[in-house]
N, C-alpha and C. Protein backbone atom coordinates (compact mmCIF):
# COMPACT_ATOMS: atom_id res chain seq x y z
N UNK A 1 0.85 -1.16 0.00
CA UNK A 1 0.00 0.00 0.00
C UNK A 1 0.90 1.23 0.00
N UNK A 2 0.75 2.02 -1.17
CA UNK A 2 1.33 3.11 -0.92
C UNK A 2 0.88 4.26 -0.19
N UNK A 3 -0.28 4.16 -0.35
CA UNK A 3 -1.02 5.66 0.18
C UNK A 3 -2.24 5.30 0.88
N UNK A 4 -2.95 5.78 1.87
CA UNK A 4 -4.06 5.47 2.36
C UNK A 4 -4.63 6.93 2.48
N UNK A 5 -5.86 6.98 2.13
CA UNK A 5 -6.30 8.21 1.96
C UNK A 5 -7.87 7.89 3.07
N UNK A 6 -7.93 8.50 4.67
CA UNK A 6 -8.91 8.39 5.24
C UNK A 6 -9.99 9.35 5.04
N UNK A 7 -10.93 8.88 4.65
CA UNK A 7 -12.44 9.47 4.38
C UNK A 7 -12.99 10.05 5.95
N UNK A 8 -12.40 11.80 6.14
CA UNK A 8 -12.42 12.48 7.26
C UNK A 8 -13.52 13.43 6.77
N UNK A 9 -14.33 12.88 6.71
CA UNK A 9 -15.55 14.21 6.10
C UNK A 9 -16.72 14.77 7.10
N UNK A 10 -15.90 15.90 7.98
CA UNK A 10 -16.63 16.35 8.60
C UNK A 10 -16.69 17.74 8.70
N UNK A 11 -17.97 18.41 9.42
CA UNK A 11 -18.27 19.72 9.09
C UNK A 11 -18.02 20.52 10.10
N UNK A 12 -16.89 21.68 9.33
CA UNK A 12 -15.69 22.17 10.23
C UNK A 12 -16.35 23.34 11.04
N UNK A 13 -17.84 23.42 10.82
CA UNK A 13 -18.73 24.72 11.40
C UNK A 13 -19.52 23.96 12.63
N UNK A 14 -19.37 22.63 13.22
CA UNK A 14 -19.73 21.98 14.35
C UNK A 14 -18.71 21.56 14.88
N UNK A 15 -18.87 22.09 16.11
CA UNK A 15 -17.33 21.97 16.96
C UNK A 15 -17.20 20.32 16.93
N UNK A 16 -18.23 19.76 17.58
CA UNK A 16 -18.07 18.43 17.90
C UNK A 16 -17.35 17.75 16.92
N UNK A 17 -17.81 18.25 15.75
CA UNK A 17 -17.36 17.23 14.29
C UNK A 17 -15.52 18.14 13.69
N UNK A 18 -15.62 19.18 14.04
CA UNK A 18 -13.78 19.90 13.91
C UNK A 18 -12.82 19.21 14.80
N UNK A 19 -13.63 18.77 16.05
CA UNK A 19 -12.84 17.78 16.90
C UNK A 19 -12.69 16.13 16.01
N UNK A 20 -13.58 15.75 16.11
CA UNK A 20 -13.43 14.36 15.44
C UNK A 20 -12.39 14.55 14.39
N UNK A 21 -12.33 15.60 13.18
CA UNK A 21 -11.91 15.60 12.32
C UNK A 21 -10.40 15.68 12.49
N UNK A 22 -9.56 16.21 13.49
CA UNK A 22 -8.78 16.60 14.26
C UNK A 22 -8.21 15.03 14.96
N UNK A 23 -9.17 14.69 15.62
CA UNK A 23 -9.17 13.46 16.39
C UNK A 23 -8.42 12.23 15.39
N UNK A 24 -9.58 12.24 13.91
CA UNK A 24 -9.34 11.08 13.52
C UNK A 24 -7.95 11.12 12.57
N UNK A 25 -7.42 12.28 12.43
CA UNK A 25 -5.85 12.55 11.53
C UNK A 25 -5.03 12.50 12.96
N UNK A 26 -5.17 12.66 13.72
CA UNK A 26 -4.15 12.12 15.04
C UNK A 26 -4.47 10.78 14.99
N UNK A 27 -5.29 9.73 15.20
CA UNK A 27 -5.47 8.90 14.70
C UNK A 27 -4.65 8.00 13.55
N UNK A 28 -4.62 8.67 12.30
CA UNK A 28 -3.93 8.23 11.24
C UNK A 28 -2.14 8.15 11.47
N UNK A 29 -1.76 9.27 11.84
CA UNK A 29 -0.58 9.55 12.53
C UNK A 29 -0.33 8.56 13.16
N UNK A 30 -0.89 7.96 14.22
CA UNK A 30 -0.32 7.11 15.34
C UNK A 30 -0.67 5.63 14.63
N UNK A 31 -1.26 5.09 13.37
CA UNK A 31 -0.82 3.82 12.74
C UNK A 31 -0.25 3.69 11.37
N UNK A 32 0.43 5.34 10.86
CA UNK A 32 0.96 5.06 10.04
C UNK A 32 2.19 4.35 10.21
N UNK A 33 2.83 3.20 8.91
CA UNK A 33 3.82 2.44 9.25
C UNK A 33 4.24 2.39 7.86
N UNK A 34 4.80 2.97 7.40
CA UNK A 34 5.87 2.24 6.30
C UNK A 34 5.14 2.84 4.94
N UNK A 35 3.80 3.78 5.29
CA UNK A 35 3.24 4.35 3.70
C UNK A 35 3.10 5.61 4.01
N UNK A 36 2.30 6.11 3.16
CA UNK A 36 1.59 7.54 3.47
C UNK A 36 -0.06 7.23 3.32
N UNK A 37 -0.37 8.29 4.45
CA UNK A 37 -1.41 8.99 5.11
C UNK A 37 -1.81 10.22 4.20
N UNK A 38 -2.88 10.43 3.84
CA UNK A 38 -3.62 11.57 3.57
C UNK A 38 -4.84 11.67 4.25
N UNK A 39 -5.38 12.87 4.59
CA UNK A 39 -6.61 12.91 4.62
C UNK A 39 -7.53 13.40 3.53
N UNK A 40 -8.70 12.54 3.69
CA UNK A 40 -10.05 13.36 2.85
C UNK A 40 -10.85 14.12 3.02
N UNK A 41 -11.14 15.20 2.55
CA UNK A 41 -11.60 15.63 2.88
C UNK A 41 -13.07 15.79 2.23
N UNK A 42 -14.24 16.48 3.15
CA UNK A 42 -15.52 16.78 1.73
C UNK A 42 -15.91 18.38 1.64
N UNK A 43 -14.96 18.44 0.11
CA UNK A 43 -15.59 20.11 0.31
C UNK A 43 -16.99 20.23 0.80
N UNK A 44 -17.59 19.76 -0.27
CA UNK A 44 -19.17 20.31 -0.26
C UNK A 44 -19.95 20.32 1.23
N UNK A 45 -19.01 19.97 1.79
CA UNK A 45 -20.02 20.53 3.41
C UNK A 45 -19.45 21.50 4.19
N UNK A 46 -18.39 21.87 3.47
CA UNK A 46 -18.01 22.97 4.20
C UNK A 46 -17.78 24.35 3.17
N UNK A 47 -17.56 25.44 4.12
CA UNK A 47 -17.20 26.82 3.08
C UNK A 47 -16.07 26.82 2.77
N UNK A 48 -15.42 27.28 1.67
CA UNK A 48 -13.91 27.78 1.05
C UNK A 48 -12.91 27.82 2.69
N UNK A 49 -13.42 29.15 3.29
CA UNK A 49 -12.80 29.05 4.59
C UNK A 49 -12.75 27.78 5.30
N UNK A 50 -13.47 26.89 5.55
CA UNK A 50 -13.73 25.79 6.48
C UNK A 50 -12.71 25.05 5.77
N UNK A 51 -12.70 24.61 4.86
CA UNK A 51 -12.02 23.65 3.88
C UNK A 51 -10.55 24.28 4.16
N UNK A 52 -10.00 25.18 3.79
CA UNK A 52 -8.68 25.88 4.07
C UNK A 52 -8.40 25.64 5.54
N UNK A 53 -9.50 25.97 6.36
CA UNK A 53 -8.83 25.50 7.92
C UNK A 53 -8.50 23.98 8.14
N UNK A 54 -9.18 23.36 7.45
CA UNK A 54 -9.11 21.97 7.71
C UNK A 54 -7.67 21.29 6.95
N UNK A 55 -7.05 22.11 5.24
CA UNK A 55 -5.89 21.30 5.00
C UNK A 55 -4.88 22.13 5.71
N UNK A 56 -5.43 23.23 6.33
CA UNK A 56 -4.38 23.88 7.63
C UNK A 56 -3.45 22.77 8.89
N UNK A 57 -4.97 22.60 9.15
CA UNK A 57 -4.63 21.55 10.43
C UNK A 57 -3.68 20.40 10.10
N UNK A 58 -4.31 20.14 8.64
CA UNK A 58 -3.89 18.19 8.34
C UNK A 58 -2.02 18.62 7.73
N UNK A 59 -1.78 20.16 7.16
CA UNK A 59 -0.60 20.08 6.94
C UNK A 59 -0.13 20.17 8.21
N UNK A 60 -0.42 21.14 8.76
CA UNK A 60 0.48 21.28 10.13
C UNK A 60 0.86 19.90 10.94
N UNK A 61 -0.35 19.20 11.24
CA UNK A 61 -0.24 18.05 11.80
C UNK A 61 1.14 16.74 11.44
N UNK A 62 1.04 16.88 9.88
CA UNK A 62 1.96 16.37 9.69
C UNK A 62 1.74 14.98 9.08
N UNK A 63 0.54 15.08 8.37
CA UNK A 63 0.15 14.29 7.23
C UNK A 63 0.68 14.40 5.95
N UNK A 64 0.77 13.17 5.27
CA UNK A 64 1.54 13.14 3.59
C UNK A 64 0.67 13.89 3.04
N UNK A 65 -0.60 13.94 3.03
CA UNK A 65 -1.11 14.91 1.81
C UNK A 65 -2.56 15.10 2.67
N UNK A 66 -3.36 15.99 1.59
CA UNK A 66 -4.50 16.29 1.97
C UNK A 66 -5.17 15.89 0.46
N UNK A 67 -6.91 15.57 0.25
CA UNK A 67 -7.27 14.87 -1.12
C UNK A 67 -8.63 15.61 -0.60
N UNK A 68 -9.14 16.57 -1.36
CA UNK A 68 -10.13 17.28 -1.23
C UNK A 68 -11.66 16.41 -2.35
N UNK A 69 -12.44 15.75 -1.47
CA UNK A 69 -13.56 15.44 -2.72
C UNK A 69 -14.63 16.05 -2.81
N UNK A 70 -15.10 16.78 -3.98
CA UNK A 70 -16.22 17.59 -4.16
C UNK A 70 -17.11 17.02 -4.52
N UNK A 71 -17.38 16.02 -5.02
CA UNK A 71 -18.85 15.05 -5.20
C UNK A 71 -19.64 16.02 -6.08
N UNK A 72 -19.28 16.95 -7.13
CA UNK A 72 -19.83 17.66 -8.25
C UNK A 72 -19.73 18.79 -7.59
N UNK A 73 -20.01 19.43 -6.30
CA UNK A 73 -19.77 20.97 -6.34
C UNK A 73 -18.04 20.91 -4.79
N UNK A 74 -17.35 22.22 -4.85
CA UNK A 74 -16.67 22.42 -4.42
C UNK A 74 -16.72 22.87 -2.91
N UNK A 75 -17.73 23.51 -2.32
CA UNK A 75 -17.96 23.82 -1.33
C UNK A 75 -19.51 23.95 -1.03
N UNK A 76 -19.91 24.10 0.39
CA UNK A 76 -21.02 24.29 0.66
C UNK A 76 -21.99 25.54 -0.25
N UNK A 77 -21.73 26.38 -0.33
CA UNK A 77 -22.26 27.62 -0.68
C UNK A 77 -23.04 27.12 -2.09
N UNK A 78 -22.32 26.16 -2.96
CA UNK A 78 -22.85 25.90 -4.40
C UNK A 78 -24.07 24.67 -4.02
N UNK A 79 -24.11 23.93 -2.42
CA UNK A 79 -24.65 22.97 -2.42
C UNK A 79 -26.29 23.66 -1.89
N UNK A 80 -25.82 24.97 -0.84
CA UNK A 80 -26.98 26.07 -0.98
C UNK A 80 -27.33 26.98 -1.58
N UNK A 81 -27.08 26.69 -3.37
CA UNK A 81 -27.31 27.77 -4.02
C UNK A 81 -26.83 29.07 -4.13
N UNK A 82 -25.95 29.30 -2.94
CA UNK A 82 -25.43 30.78 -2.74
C UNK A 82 -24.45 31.66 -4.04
N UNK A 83 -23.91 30.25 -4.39
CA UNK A 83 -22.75 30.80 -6.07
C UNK A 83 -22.49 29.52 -6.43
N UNK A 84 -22.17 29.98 -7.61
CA UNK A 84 -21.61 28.65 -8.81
C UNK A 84 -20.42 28.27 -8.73
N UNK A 85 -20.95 26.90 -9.27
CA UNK A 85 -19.31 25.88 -9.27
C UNK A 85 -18.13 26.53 -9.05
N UNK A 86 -18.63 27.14 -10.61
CA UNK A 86 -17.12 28.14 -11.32
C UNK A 86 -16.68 29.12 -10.22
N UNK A 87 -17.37 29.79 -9.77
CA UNK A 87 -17.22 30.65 -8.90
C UNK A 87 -16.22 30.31 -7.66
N UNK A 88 -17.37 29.13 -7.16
CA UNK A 88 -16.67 28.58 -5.82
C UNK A 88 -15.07 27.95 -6.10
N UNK A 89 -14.73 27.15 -7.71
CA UNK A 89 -13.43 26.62 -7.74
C UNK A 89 -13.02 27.48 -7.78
N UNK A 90 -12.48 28.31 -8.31
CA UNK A 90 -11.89 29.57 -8.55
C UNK A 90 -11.80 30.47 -7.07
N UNK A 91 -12.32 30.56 -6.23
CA UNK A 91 -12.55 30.84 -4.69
C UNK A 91 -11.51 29.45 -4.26
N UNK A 92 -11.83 28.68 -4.09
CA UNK A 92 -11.10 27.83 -3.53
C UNK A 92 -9.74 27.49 -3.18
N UNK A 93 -9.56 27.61 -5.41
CA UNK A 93 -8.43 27.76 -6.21
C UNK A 93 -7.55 28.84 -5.46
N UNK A 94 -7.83 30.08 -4.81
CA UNK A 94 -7.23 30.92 -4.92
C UNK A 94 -6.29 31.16 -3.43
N UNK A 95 -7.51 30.46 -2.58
CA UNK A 95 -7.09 30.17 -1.27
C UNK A 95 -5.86 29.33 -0.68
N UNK A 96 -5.90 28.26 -1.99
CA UNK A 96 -5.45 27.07 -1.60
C UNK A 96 -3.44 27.27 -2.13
N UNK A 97 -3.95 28.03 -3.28
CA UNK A 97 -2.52 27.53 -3.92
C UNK A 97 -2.15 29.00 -4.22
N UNK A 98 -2.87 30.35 -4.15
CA UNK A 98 -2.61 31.83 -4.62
C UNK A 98 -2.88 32.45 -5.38
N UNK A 99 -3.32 33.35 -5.14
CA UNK A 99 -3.73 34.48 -6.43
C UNK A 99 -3.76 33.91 -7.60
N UNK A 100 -2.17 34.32 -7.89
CA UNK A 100 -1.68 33.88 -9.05
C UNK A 100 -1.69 32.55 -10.17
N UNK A 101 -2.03 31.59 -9.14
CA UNK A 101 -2.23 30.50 -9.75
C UNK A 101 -3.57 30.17 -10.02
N UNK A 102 -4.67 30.59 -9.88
CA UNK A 102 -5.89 30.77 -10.19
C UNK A 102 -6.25 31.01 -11.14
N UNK A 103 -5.67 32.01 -12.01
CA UNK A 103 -5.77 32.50 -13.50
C UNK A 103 -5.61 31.86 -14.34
């Protein structure tokens, strides 16, 4: 196994569930052995911000990667109608990796 990618999909706007999410990448940490660890994450339940705090934590923590799945939209806001796909990747996009690389 090279990579194990844990399905951590929780919603970073309920404390209870920012803990778990937190919880279960400490978790991953303490049985990784000999591969890499990523976490998963699920945009679509959280906002641009939420999502950014969350591959905050999982880099800091000290996970091999972070694997963001959008399940057709990118963040919450497109799943309540608030803005479009395009909109929200491009938001996301911009957060994640910079300005500049967005364009």
């Amino acid at each position: 196994m090279d990579l194990v990618v844990l399905m951590n999909y929780k919603r970073e706007a309920r404390a209870d569930q920012a803990r778990e999410f937190d919880g279960w990448n400490r978790f991953a940490m303490s049985v990784r052995v000999g591969g890499q660890v990523a976490a998963g994450t699920a945009l679509y339940i959280n906002t641009a911000q939420e999502n950014l705090a969350q591959v905050r934590r999982t880099v800091e923590l000290g996970l091999d990667g972070w694997v963001g799945y959008s399940y057709r939209t990118p963040e919450l806001g497109v799943e309540q109608g608030m803005k479009t796909g395009d909109k929200a990747y491009r938001e996301l996009s911009r957060l994640l990796v910079g300005e500049s690389a967005a364009r």
